[in-house]
PDB file of N, CA and C in Angstrom:
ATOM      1  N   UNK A   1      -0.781  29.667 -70.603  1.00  0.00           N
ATOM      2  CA  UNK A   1      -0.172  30.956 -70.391  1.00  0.00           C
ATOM      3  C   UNK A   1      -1.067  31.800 -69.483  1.00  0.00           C
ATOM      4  N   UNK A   2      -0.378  32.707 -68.382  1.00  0.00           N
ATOM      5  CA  UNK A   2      -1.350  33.136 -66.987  1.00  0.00           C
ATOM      6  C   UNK A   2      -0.871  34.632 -67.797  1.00  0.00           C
ATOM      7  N   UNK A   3      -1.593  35.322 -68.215  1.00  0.00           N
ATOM      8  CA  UNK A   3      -1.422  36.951 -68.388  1.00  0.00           C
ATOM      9  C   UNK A   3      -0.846  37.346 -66.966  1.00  0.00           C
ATOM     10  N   UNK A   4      -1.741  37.386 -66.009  1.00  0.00           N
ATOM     11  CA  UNK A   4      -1.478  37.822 -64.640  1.00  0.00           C
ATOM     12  C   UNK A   4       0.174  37.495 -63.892  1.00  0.00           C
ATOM     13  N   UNK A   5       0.503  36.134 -64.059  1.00  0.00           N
ATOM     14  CA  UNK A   5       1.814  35.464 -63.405  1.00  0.00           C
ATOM     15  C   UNK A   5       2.569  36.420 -64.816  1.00  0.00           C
ATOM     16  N   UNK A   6       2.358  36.564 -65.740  1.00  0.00           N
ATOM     17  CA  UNK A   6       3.506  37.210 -66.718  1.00  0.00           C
ATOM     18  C   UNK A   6       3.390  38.607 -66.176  1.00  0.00           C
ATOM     19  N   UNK A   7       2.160  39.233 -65.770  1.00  0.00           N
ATOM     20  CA  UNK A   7       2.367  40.799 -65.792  1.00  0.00           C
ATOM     21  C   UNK A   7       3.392  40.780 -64.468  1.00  0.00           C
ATOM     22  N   UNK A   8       3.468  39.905 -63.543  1.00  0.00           N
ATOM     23  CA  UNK A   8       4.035  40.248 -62.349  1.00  0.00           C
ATOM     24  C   UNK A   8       5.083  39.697 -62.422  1.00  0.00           C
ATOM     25  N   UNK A   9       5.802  39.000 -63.254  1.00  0.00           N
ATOM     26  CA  UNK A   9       7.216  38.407 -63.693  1.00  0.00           C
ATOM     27  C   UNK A   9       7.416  39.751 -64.486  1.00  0.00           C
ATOM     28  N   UNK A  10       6.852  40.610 -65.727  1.00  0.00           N
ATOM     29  CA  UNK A  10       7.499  41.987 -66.233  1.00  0.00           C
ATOM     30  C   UNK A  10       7.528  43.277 -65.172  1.00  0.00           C
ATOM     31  N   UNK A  11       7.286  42.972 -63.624  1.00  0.00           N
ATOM     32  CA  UNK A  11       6.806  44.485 -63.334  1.00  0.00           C
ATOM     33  C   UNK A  11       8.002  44.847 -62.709  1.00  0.00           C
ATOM     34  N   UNK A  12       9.217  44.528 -62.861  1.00  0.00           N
ATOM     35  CA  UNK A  12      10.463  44.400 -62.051  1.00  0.00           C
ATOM     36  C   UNK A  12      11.326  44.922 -63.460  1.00  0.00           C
ATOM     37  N   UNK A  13      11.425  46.271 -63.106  1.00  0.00           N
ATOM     38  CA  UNK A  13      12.594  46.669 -63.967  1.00  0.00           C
ATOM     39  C   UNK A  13      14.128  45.942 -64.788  1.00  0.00           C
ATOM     40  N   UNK A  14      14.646  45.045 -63.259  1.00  0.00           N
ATOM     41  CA  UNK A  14      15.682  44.234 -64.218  1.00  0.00           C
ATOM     42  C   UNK A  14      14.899  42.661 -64.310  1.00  0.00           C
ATOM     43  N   UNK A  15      13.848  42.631 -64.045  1.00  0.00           N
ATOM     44  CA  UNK A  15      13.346  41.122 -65.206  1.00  0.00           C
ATOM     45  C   UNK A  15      13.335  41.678 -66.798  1.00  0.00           C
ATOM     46  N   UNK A  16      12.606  42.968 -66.680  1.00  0.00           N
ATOM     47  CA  UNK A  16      12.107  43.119 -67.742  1.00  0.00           C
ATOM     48  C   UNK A  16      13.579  43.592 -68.346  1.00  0.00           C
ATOM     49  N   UNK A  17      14.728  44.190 -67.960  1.00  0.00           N
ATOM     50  CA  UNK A  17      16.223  43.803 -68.769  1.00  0.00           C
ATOM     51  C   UNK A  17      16.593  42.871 -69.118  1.00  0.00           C
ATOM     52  N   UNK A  18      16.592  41.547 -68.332  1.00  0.00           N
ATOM     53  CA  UNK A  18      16.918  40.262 -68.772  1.00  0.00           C
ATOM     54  C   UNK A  18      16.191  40.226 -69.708  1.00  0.00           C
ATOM     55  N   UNK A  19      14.759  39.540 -70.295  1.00  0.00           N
ATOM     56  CA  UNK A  19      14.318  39.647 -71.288  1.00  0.00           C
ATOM     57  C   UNK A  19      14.812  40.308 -72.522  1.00  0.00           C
ATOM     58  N   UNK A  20      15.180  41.522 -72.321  1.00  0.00           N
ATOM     59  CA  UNK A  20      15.610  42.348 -73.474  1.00  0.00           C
ATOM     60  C   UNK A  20      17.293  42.009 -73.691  1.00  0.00           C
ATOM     61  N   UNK A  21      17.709  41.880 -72.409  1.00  0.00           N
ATOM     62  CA  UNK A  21      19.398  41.030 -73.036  1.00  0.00           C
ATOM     63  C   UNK A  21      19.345  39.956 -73.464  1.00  0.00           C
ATOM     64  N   UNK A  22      18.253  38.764 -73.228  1.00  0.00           N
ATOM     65  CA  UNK A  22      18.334  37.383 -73.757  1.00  0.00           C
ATOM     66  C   UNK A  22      17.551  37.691 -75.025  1.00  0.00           C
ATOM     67  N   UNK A  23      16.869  38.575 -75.386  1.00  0.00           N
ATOM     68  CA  UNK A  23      16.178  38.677 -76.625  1.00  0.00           C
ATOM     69  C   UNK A  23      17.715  38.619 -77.622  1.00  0.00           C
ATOM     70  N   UNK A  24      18.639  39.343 -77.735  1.00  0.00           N
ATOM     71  CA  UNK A  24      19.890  39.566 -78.673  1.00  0.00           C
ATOM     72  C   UNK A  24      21.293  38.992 -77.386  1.00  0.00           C
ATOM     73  N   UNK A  25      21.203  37.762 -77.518  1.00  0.00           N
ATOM     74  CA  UNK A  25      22.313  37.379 -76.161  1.00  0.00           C
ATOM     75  C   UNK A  25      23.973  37.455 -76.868  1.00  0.00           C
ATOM     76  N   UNK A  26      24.520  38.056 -78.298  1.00  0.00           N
ATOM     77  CA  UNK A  26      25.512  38.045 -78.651  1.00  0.00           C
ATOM     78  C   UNK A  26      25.944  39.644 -78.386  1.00  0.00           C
ATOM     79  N   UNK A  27      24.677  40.408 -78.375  1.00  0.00           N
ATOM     80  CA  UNK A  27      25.174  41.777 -77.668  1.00  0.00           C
ATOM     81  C   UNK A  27      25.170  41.715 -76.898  1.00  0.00           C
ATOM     82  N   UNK A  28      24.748  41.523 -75.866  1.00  0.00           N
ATOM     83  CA  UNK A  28      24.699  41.338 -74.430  1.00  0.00           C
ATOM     84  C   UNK A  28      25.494  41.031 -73.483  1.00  0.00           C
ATOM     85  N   UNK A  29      25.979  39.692 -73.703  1.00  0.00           N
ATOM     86  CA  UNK A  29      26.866  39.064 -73.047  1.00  0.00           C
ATOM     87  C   UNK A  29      27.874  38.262 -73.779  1.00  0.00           C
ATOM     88  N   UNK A  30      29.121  37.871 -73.483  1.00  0.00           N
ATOM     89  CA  UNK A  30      30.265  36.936 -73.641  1.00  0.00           C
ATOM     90  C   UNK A  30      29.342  35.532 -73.490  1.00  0.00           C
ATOM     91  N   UNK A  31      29.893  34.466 -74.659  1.00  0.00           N
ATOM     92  CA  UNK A  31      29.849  33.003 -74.274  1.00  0.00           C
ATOM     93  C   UNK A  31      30.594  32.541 -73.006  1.00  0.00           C
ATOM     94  N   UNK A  32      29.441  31.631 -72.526  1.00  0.00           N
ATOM     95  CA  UNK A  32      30.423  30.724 -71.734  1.00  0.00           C
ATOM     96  C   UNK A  32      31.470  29.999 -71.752  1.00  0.00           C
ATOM     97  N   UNK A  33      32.789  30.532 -71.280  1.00  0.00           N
ATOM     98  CA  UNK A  33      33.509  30.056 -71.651  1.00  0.00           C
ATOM     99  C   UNK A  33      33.520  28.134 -71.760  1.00  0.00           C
ATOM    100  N   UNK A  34      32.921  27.277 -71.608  1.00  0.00           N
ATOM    101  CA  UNK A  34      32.450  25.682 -71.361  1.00  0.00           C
ATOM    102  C   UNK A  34      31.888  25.855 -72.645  1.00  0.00           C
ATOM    103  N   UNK A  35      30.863  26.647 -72.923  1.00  0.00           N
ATOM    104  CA  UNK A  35      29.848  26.222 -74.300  1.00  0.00           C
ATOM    105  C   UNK A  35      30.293  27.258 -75.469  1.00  0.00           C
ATOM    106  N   UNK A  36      30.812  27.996 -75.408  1.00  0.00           N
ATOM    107  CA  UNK A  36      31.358  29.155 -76.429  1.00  0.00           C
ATOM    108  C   UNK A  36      30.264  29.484 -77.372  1.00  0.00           C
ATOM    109  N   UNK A  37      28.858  28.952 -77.069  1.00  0.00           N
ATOM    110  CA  UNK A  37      27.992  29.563 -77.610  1.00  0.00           C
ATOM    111  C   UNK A  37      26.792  30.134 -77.165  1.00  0.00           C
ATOM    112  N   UNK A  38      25.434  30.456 -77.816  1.00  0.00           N
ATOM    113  CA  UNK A  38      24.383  30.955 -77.285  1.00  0.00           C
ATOM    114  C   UNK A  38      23.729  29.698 -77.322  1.00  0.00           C
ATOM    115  N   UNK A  39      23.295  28.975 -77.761  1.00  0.00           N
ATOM    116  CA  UNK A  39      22.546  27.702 -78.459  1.00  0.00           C
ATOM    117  C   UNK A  39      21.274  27.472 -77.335  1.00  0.00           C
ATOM    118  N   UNK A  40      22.035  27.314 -76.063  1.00  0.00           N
ATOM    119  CA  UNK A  40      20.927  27.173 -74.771  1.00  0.00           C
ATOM    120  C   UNK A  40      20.592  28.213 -74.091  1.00  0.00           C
ATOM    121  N   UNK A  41      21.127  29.358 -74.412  1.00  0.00           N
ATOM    122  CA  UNK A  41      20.908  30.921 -74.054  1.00  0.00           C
ATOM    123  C   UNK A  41      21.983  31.185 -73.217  1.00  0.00           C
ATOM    124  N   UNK A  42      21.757  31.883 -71.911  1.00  0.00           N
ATOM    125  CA  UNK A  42      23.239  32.734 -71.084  1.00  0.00           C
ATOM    126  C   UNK A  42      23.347  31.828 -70.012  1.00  0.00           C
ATOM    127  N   UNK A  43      24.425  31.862 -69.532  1.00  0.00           N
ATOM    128  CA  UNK A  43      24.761  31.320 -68.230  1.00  0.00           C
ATOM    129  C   UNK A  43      24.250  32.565 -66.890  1.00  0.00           C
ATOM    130  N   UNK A  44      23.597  31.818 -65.912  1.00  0.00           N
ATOM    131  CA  UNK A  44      23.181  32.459 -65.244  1.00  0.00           C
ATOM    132  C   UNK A  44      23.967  33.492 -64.205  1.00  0.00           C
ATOM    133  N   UNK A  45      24.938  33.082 -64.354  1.00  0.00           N
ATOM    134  CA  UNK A  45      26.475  33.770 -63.718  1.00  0.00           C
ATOM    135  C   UNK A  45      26.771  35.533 -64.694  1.00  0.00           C
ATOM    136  N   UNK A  46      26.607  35.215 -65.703  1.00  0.00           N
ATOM    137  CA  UNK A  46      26.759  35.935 -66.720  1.00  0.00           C
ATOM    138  C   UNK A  46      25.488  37.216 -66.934  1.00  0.00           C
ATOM    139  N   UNK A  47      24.757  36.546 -66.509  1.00  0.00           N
ATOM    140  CA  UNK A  47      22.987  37.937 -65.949  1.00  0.00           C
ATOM    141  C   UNK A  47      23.011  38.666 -65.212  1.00  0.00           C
ATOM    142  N   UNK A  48      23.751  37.265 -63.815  1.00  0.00           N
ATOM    143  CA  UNK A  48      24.183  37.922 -62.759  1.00  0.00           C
ATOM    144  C   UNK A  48      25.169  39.324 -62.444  1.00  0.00           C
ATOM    145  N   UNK A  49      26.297  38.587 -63.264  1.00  0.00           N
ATOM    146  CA  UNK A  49      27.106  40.134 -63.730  1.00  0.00           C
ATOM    147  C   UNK A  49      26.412  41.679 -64.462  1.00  0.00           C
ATOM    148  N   UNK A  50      26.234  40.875 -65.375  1.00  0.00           N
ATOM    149  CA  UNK A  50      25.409  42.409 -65.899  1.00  0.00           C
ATOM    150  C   UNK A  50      23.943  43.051 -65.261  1.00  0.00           C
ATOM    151  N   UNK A  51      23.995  42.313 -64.526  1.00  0.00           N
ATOM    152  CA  UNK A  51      22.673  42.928 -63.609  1.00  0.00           C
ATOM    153  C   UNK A  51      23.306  44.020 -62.578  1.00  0.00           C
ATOM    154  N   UNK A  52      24.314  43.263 -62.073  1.00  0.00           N
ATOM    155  CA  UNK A  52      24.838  44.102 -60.583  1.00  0.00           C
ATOM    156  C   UNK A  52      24.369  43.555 -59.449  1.00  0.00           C
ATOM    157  N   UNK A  53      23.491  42.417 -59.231  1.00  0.00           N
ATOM    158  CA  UNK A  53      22.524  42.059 -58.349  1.00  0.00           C
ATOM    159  C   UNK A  53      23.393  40.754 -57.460  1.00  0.00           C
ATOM    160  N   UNK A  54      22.866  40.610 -56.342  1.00  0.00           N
ATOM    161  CA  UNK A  54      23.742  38.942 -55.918  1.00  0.00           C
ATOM    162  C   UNK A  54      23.155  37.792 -56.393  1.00  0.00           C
ATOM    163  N   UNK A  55      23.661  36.808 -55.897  1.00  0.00           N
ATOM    164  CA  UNK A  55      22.976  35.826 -56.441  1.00  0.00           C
ATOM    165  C   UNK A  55      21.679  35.356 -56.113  1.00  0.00           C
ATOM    166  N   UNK A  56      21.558  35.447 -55.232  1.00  0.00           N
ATOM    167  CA  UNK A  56      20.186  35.249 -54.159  1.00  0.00           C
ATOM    168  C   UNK A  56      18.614  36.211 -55.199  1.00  0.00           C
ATOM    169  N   UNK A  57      19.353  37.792 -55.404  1.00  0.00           N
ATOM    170  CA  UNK A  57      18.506  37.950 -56.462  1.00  0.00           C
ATOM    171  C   UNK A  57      18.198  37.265 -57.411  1.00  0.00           C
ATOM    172  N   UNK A  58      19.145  37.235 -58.249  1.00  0.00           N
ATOM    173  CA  UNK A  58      18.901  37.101 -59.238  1.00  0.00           C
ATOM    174  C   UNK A  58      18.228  35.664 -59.723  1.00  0.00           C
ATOM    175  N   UNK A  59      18.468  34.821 -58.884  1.00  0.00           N
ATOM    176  CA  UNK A  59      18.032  33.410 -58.811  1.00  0.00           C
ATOM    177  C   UNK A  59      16.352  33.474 -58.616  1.00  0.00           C
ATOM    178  N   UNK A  60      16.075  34.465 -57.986  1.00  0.00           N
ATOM    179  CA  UNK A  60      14.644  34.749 -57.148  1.00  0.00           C
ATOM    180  C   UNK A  60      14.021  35.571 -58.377  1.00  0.00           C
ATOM    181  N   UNK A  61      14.917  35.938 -59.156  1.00  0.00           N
ATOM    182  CA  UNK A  61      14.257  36.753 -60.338  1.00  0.00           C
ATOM    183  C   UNK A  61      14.069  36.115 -61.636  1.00  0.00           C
ATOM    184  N   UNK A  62      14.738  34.988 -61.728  1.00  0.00           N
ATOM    185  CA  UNK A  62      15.130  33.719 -62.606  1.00  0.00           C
ATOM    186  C   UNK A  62      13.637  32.667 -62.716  1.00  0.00           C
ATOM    187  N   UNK A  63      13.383  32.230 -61.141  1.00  0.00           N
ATOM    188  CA  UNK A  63      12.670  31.932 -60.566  1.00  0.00           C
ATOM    189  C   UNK A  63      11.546  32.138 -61.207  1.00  0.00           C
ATOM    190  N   UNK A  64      11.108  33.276 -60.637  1.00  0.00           N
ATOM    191  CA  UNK A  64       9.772  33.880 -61.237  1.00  0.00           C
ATOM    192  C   UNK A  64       9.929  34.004 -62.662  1.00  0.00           C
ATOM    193  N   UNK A  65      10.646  34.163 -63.610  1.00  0.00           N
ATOM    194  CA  UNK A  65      10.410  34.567 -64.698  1.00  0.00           C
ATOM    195  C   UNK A  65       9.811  32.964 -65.273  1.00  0.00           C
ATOM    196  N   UNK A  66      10.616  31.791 -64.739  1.00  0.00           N
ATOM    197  CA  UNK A  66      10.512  30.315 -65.595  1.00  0.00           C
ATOM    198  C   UNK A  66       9.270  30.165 -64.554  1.00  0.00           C
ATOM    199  N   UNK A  67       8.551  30.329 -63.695  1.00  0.00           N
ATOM    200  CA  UNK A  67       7.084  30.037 -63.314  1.00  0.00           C
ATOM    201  C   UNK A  67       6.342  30.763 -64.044  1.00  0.00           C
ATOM    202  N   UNK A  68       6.311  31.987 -64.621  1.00  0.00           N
ATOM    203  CA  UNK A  68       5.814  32.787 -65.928  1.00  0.00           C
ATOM    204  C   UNK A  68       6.010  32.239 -67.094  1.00  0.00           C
ATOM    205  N   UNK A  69       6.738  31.050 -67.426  1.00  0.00           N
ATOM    206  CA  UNK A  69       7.312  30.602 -68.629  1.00  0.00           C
ATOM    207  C   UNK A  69       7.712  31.153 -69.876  1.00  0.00           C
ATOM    208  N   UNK A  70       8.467  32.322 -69.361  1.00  0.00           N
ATOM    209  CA  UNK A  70       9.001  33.469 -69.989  1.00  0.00           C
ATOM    210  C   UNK A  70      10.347  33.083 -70.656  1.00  0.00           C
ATOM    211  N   UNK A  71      10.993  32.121 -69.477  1.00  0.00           N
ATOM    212  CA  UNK A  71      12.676  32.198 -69.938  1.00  0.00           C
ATOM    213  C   UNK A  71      12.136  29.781 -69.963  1.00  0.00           C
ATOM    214  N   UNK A  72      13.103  29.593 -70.441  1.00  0.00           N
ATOM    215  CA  UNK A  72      14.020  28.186 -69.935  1.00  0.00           C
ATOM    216  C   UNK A  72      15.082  27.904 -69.903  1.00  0.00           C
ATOM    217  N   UNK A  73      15.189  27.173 -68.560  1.00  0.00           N
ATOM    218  CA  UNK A  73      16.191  26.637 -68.535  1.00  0.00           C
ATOM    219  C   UNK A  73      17.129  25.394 -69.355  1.00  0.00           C
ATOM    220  N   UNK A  74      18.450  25.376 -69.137  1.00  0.00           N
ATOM    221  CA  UNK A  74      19.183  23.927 -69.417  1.00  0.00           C
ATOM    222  C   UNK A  74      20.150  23.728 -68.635  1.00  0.00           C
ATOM    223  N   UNK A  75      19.801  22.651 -68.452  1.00  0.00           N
ATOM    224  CA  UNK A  75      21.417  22.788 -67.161  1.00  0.00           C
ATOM    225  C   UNK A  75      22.792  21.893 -68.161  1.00  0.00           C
ATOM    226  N   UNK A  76      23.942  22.393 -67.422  1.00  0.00           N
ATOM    227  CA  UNK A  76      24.961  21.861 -68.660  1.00  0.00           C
ATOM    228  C   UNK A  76      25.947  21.430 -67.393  1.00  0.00           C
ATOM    229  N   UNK A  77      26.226  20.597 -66.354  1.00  0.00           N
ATOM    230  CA  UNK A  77      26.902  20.262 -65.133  1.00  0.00           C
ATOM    231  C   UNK A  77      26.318  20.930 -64.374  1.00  0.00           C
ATOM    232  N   UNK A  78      27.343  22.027 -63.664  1.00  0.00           N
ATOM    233  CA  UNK A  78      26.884  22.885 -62.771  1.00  0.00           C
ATOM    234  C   UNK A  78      26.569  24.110 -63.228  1.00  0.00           C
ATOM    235  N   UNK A  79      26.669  24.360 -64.415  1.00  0.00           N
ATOM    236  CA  UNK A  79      25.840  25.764 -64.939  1.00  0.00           C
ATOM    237  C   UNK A  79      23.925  25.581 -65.452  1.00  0.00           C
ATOM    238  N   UNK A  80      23.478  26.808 -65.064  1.00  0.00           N
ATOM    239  CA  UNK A  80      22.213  26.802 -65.688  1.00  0.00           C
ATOM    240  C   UNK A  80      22.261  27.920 -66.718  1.00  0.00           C
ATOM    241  N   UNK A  81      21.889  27.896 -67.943  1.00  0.00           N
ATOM    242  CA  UNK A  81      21.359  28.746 -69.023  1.00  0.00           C
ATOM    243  C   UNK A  81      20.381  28.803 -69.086  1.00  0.00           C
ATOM    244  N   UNK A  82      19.911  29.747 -69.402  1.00  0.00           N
ATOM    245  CA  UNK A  82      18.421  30.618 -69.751  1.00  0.00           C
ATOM    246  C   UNK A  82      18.609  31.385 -70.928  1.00  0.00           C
ATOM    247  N   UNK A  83      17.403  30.953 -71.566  1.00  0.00           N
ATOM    248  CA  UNK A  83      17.369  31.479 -73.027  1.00  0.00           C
ATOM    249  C   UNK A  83      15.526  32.086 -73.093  1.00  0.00           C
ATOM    250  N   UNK A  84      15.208  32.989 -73.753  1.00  0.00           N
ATOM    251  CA  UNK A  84      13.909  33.191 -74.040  1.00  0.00           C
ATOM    252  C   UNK A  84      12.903  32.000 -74.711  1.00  0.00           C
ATOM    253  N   UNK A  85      11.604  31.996 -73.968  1.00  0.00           N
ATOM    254  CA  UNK A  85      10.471  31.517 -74.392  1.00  0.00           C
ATOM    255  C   UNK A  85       9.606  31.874 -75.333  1.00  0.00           C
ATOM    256  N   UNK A  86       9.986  32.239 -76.686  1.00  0.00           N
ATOM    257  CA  UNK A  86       9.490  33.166 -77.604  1.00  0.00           C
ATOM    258  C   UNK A  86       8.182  32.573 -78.054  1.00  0.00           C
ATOM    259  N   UNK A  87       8.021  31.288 -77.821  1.00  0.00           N
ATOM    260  CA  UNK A  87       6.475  31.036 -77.898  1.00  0.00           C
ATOM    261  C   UNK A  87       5.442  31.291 -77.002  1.00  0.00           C
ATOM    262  N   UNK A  88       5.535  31.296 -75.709  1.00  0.00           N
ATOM    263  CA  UNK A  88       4.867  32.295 -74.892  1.00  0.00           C
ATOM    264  C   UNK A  88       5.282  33.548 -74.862  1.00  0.00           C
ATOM    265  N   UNK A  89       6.071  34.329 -75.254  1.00  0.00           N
ATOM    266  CA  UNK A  89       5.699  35.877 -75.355  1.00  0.00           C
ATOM    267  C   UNK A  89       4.967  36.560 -76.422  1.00  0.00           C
ATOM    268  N   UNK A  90       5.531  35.570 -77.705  1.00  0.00           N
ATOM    269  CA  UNK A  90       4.292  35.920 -78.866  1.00  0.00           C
ATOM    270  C   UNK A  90       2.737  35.282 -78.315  1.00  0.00           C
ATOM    271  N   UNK A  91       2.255  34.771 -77.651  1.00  0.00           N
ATOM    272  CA  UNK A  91       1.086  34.288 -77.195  1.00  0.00           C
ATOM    273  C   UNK A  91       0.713  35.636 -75.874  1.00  0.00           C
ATOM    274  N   UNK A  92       1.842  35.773 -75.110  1.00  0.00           N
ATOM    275  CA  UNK A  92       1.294  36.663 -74.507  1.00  0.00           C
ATOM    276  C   UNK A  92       1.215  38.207 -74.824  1.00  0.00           C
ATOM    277  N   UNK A  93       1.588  38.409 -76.225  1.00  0.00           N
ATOM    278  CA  UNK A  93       1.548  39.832 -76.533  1.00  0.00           C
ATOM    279  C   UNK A  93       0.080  39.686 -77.407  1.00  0.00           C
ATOM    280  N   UNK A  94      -0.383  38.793 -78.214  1.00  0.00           N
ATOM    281  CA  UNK A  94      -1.403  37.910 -78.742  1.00  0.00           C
ATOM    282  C   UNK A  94      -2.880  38.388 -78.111  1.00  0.00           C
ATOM    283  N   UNK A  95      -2.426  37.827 -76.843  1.00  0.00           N
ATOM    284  CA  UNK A  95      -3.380  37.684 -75.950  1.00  0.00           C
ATOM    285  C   UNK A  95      -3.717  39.203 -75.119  1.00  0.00           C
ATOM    286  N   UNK A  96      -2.954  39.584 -74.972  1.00  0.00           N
ATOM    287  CA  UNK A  96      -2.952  41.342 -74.468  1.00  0.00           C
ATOM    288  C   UNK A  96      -3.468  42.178 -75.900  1.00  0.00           C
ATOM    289  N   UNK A  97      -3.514  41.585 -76.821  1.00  0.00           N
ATOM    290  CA  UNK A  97      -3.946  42.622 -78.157  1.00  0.00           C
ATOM    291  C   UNK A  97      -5.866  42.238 -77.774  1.00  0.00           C
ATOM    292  N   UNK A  98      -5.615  40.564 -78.125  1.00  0.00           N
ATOM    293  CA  UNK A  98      -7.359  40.602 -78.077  1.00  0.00           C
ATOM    294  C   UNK A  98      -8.109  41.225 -76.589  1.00  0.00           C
ATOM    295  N   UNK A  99      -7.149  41.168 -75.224  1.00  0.00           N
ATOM    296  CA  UNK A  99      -8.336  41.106 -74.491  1.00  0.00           C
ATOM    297  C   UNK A  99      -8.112  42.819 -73.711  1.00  0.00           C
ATOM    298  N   UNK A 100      -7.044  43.738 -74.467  1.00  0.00           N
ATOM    299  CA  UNK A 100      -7.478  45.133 -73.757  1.00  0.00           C
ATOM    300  C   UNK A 100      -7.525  45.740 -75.087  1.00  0.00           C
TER     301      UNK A 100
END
């Protein structure tokens, strides 16, 4: 876990929304209609919407968050889901207690 690659994956106002919509993804967003559930987290189409952003963002914001190993992916055909990495964020909140 890079503190640094995470602080600069949270310093982006809608990363740090995604996070907080995939933290509770049944408020957030509608199932995919293909998976009708959360199980692998949101469809990336579905972020996209509630972001407001194009795709090009949001992919670039996706991006960075899974090189932070914040979110993961699953791919299910041609959809990708993203769901939270809750074992690196409890490590990186962990780790921000001991070292400031």
């Amino acid at each position: 876990m890079e503190i640094i690659e995470i602080n600069k994956a949270l310093s982006n106002e809608t990363r740090m929304n995604i996070l907080r919509w995939l933290k509770d993804p049944e408020a957030n967003f509608k199932p995919h209609e293909d998976l009708g559930h959360f199980n692998d987290g949101v469809c990336v189409q579905h972020i996209r919407e509630r972001a407001g952003l194009s795709q090009s963002t949001i992919s670039t914001y996706l991006n960075q968050m899974q090189k932070a190993s914040l979110i993961i992916p699953t791919r299910h055909g041609k959809w990708t889901y993203y769901r939270r990495n809750e074992k690196v964020i409890l490590e990186y909140i962990n780790a921000l207690k001991q070292n400031i």
